[in-house]
PDB file of N, CA and C in Angstrom:
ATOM      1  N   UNK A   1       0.842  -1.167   0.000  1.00  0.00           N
ATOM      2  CA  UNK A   1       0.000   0.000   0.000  1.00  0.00           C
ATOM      3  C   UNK A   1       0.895   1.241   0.000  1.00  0.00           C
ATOM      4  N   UNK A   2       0.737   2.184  -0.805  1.00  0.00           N
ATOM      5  CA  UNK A   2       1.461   3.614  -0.767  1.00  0.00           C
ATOM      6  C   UNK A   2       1.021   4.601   0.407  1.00  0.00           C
ATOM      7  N   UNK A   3       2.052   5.026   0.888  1.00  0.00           N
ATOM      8  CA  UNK A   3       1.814   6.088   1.805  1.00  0.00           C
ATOM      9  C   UNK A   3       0.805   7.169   1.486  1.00  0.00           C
ATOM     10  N   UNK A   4       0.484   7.540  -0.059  1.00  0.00           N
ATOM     11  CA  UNK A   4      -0.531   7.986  -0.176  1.00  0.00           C
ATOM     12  C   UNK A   4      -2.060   7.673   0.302  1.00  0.00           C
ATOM     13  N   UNK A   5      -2.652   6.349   0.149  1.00  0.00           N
ATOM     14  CA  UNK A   5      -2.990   5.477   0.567  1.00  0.00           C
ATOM     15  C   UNK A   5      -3.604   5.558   1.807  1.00  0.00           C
ATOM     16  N   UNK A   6      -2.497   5.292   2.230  1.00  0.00           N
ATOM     17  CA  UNK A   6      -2.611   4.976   4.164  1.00  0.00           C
ATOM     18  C   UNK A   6      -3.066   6.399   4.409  1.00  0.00           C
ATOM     19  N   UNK A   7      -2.492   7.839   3.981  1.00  0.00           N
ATOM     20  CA  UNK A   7      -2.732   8.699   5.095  1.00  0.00           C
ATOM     21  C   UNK A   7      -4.434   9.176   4.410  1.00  0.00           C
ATOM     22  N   UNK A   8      -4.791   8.959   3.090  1.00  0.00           N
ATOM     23  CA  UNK A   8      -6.097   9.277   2.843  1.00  0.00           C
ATOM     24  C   UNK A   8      -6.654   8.440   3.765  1.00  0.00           C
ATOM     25  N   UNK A   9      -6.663   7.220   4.061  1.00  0.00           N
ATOM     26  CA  UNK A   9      -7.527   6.362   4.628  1.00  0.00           C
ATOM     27  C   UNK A   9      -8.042   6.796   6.003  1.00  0.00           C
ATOM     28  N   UNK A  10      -6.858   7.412   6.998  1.00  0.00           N
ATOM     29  CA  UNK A  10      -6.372   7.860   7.939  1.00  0.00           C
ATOM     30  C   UNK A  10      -7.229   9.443   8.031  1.00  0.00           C
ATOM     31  N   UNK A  11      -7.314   9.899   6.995  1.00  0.00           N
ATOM     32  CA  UNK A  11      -7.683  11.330   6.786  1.00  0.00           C
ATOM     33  C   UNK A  11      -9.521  11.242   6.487  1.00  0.00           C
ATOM     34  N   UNK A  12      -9.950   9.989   6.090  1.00  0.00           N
ATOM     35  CA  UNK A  12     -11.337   9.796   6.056  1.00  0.00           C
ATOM     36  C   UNK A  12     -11.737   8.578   7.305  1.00  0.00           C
ATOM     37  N   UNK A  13     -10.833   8.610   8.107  1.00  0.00           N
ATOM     38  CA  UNK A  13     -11.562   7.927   9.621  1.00  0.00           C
ATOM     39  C   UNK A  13     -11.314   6.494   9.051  1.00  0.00           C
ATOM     40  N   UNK A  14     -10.685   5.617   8.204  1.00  0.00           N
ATOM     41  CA  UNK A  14     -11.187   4.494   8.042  1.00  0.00           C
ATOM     42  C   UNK A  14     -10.251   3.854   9.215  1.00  0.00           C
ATOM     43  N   UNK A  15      -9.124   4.320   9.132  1.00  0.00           N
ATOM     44  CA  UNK A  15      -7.853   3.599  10.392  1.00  0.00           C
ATOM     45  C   UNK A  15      -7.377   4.932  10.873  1.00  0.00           C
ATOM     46  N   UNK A  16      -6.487   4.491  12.322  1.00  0.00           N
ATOM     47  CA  UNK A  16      -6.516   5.310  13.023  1.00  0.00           C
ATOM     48  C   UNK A  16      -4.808   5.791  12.290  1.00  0.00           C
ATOM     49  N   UNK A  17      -4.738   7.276  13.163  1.00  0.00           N
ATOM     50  CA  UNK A  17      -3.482   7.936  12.731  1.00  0.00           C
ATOM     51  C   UNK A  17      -2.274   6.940  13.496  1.00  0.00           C
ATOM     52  N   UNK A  18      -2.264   6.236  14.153  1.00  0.00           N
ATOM     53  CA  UNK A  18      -1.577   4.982  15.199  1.00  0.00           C
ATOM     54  C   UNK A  18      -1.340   4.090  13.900  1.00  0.00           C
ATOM     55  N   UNK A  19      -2.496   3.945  13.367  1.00  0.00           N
ATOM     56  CA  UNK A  19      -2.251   2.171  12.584  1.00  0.00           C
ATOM     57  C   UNK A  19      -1.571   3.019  11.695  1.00  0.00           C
ATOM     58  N   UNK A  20      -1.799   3.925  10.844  1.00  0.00           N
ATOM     59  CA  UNK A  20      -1.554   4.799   9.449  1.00  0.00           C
ATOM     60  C   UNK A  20       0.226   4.751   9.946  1.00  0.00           C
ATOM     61  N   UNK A  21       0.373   5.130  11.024  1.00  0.00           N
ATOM     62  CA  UNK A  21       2.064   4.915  11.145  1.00  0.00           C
ATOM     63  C   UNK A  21       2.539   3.873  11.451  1.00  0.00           C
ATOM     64  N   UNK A  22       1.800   2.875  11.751  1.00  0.00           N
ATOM     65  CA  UNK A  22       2.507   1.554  12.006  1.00  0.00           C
ATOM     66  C   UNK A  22       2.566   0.775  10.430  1.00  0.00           C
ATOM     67  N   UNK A  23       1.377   1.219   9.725  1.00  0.00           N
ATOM     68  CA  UNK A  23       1.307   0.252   8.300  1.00  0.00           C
ATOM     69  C   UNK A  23       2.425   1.558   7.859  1.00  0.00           C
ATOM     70  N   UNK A  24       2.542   2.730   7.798  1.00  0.00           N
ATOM     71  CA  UNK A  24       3.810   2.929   6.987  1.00  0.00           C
ATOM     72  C   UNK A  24       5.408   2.631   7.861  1.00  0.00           C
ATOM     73  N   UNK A  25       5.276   2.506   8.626  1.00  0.00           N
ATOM     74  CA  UNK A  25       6.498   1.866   9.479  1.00  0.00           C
ATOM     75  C   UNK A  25       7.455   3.316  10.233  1.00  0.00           C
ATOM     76  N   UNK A  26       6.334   3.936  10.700  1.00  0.00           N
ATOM     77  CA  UNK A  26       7.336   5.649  10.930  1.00  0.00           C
ATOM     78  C   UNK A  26       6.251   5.474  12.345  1.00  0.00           C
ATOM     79  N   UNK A  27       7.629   6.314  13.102  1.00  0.00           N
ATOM     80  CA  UNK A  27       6.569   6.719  14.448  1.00  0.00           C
ATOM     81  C   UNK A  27       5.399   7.333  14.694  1.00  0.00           C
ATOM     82  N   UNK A  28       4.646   7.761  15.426  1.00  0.00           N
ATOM     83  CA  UNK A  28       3.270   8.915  15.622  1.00  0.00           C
ATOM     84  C   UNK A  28       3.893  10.255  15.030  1.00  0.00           C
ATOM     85  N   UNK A  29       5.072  10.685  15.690  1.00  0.00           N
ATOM     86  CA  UNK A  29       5.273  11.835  15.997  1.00  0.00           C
ATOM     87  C   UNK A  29       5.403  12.343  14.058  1.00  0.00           C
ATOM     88  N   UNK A  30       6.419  11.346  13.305  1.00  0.00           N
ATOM     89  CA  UNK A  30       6.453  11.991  12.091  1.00  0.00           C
ATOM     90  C   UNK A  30       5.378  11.494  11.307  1.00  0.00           C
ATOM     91  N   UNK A  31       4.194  10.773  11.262  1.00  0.00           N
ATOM     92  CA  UNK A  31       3.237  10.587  10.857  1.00  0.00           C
ATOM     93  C   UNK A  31       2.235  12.018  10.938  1.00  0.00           C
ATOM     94  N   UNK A  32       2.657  12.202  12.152  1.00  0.00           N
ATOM     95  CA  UNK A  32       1.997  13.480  12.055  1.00  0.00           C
ATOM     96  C   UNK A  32       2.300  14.757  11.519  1.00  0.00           C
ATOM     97  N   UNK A  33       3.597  14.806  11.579  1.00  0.00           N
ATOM     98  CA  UNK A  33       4.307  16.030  10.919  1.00  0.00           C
ATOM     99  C   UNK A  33       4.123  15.291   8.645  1.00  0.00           C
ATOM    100  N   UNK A  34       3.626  14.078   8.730  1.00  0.00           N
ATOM    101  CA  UNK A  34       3.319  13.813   7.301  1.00  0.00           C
ATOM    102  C   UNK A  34       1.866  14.810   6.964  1.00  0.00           C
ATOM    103  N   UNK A  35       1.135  14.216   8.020  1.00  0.00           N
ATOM    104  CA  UNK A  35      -0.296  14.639   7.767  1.00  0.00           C
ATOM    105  C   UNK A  35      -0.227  16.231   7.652  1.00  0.00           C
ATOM    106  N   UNK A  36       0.985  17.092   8.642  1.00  0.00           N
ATOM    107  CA  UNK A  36       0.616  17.992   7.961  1.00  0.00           C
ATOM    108  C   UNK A  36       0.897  18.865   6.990  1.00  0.00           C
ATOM    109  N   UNK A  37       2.225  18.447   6.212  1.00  0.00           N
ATOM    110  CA  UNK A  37       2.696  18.657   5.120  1.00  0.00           C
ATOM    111  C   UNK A  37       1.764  18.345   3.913  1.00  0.00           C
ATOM    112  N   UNK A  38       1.186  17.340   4.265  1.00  0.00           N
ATOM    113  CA  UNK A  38       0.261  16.513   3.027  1.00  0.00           C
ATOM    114  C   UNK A  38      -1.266  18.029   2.998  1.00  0.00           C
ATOM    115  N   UNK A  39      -1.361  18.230   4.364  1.00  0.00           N
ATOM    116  CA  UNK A  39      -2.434  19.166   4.385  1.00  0.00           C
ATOM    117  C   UNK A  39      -2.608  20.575   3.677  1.00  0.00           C
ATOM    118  N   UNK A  40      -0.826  21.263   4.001  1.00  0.00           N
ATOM    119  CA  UNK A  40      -0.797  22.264   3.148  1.00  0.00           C
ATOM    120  C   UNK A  40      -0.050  22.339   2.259  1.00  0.00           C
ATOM    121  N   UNK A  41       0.991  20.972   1.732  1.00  0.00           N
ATOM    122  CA  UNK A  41       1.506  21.228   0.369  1.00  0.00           C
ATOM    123  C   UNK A  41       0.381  19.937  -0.529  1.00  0.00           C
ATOM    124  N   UNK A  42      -0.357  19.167  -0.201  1.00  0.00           N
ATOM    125  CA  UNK A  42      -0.804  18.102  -0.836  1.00  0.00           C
ATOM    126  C   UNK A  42       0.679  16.817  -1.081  1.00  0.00           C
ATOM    127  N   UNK A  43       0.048  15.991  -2.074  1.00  0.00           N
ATOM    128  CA  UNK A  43       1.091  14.846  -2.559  1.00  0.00           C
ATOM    129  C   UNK A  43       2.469  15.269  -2.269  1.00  0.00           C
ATOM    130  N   UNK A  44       2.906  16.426  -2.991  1.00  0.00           N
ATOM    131  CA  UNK A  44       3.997  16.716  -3.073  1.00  0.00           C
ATOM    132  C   UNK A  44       4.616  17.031  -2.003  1.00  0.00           C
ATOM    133  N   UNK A  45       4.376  17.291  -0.971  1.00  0.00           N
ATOM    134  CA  UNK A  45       4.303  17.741   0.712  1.00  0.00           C
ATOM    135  C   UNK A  45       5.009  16.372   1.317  1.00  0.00           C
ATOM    136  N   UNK A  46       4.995  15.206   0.702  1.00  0.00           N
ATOM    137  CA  UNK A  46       5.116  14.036   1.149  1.00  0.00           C
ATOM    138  C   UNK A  46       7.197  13.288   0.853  1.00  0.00           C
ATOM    139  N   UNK A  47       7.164  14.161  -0.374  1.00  0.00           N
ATOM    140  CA  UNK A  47       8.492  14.169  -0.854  1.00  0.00           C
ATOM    141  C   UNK A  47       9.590  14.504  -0.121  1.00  0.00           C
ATOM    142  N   UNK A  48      10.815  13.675  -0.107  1.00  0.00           N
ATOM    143  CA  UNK A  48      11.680  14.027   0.822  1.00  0.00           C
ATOM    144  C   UNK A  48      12.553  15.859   0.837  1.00  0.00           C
ATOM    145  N   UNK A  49      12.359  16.719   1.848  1.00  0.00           N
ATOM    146  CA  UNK A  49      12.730  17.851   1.579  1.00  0.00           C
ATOM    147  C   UNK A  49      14.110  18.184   1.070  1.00  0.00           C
ATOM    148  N   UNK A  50      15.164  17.207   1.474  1.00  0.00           N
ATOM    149  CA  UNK A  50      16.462  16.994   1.153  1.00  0.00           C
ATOM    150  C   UNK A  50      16.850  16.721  -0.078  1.00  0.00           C
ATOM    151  N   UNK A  51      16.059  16.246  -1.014  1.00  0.00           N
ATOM    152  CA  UNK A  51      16.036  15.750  -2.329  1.00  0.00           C
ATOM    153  C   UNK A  51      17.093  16.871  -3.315  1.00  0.00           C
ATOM    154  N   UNK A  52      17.876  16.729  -3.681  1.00  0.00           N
ATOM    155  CA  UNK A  52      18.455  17.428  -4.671  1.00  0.00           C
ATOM    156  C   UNK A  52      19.382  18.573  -4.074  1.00  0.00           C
ATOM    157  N   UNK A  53      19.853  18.129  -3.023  1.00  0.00           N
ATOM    158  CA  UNK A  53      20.743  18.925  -2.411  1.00  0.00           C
ATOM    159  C   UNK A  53      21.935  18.493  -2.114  1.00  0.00           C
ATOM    160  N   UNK A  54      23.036  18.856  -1.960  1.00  0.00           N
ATOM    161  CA  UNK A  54      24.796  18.424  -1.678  1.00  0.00           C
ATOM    162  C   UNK A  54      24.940  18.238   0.096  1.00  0.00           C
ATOM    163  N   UNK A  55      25.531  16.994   0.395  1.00  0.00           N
ATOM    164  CA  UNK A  55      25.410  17.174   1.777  1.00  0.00           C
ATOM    165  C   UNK A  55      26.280  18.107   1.968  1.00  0.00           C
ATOM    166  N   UNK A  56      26.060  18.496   3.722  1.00  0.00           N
ATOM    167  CA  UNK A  56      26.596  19.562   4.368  1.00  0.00           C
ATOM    168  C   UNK A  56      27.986  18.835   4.524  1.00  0.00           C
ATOM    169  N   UNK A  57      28.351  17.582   4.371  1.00  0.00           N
ATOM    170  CA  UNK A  57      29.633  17.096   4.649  1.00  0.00           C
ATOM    171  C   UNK A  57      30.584  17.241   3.833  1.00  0.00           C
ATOM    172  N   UNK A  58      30.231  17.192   2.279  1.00  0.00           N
ATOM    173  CA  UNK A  58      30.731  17.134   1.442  1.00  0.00           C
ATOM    174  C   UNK A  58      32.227  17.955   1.612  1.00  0.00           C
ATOM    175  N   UNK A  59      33.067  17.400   1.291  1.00  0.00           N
ATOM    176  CA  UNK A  59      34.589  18.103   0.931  1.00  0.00           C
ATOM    177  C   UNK A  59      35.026  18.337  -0.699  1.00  0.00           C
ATOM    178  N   UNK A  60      35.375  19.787  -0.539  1.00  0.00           N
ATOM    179  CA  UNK A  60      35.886  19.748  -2.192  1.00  0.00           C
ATOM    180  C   UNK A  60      37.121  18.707  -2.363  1.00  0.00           C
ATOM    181  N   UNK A  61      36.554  19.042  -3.972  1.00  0.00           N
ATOM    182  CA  UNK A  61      37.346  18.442  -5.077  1.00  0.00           C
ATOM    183  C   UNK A  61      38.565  18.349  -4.859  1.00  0.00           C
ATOM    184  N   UNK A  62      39.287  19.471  -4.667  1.00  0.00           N
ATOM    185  CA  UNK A  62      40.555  19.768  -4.810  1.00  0.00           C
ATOM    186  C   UNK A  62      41.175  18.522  -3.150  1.00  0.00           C
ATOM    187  N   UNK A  63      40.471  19.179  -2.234  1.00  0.00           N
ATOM    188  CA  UNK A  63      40.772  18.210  -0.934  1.00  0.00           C
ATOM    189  C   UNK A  63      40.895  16.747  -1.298  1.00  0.00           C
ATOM    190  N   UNK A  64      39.648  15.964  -2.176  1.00  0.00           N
ATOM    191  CA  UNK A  64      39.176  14.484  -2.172  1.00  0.00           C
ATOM    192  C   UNK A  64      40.747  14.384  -3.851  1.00  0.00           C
ATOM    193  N   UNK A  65      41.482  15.039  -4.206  1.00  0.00           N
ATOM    194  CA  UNK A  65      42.228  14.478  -5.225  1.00  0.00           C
ATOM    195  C   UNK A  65      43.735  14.498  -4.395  1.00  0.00           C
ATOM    196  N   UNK A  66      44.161  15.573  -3.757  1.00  0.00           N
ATOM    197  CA  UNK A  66      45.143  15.541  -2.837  1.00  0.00           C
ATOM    198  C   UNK A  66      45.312  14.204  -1.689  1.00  0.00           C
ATOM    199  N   UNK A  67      44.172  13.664  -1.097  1.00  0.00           N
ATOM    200  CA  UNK A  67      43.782  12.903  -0.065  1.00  0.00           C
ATOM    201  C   UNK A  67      44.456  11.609  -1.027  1.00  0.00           C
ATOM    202  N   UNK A  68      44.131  11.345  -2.373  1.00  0.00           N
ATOM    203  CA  UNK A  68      43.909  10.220  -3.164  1.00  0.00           C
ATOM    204  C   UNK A  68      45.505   9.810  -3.949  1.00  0.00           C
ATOM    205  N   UNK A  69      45.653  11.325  -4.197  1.00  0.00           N
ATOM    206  CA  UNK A  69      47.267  11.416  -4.917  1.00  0.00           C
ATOM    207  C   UNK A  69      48.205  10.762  -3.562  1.00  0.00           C
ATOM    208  N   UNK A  70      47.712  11.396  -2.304  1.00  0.00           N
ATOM    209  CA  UNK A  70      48.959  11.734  -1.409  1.00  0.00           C
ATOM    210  C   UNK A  70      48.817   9.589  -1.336  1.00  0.00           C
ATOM    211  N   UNK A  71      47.741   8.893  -1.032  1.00  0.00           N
ATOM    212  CA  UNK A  71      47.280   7.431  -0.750  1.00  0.00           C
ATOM    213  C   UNK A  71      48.056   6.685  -2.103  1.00  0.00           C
ATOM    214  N   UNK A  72      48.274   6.989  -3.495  1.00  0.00           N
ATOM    215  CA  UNK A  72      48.433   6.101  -4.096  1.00  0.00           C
ATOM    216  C   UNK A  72      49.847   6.344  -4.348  1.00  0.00           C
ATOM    217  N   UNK A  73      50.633   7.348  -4.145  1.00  0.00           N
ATOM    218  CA  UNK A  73      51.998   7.843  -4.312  1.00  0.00           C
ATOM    219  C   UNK A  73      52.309   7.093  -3.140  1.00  0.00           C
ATOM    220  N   UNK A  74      52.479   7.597  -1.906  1.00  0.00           N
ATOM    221  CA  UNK A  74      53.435   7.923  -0.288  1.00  0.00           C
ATOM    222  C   UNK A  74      52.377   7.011   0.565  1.00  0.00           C
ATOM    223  N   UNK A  75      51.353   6.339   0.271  1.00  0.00           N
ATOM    224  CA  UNK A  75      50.646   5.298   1.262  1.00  0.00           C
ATOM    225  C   UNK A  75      50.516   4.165   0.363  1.00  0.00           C
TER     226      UNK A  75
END
């Protein structure tokens, strides 16, 4: 069943907001923070917000070729 799914079902009384997070496998607390993304962005509200972004960890280029030169030369 799609998370779409579950939280309409959830959103017309058929199962409770409890089961709606246990059949999608997420706690109460972010089930609820689903329901209310879904409320004021719709479907798309449901999408991961992180999507298409560079992590904050990331190290440049220049760092990750030095790290690699210095490993296959002198390590």
């Amino acid at each position: 069943m799609k998370l779409q799914d579950v939280i309409l079902k959830a959103m017309a009384n058929k199962i409770s907001w409890l089961a709606a997070a246990e059949i999608a496998g997420v706690s109460d607390r972010t089930m609820r923070q689903m329901r209310e993304r879904y409320r004021e962005f719709g479907y798309t509200g449901l999408f991961d917000q992180r999507r298409g972004r560079r992590s904050i960890h990331r190290i440049p280029m220049q760092t990750a070729e030095r790290v690699l030169g210095l490993y296959r030369d002198r390590y």
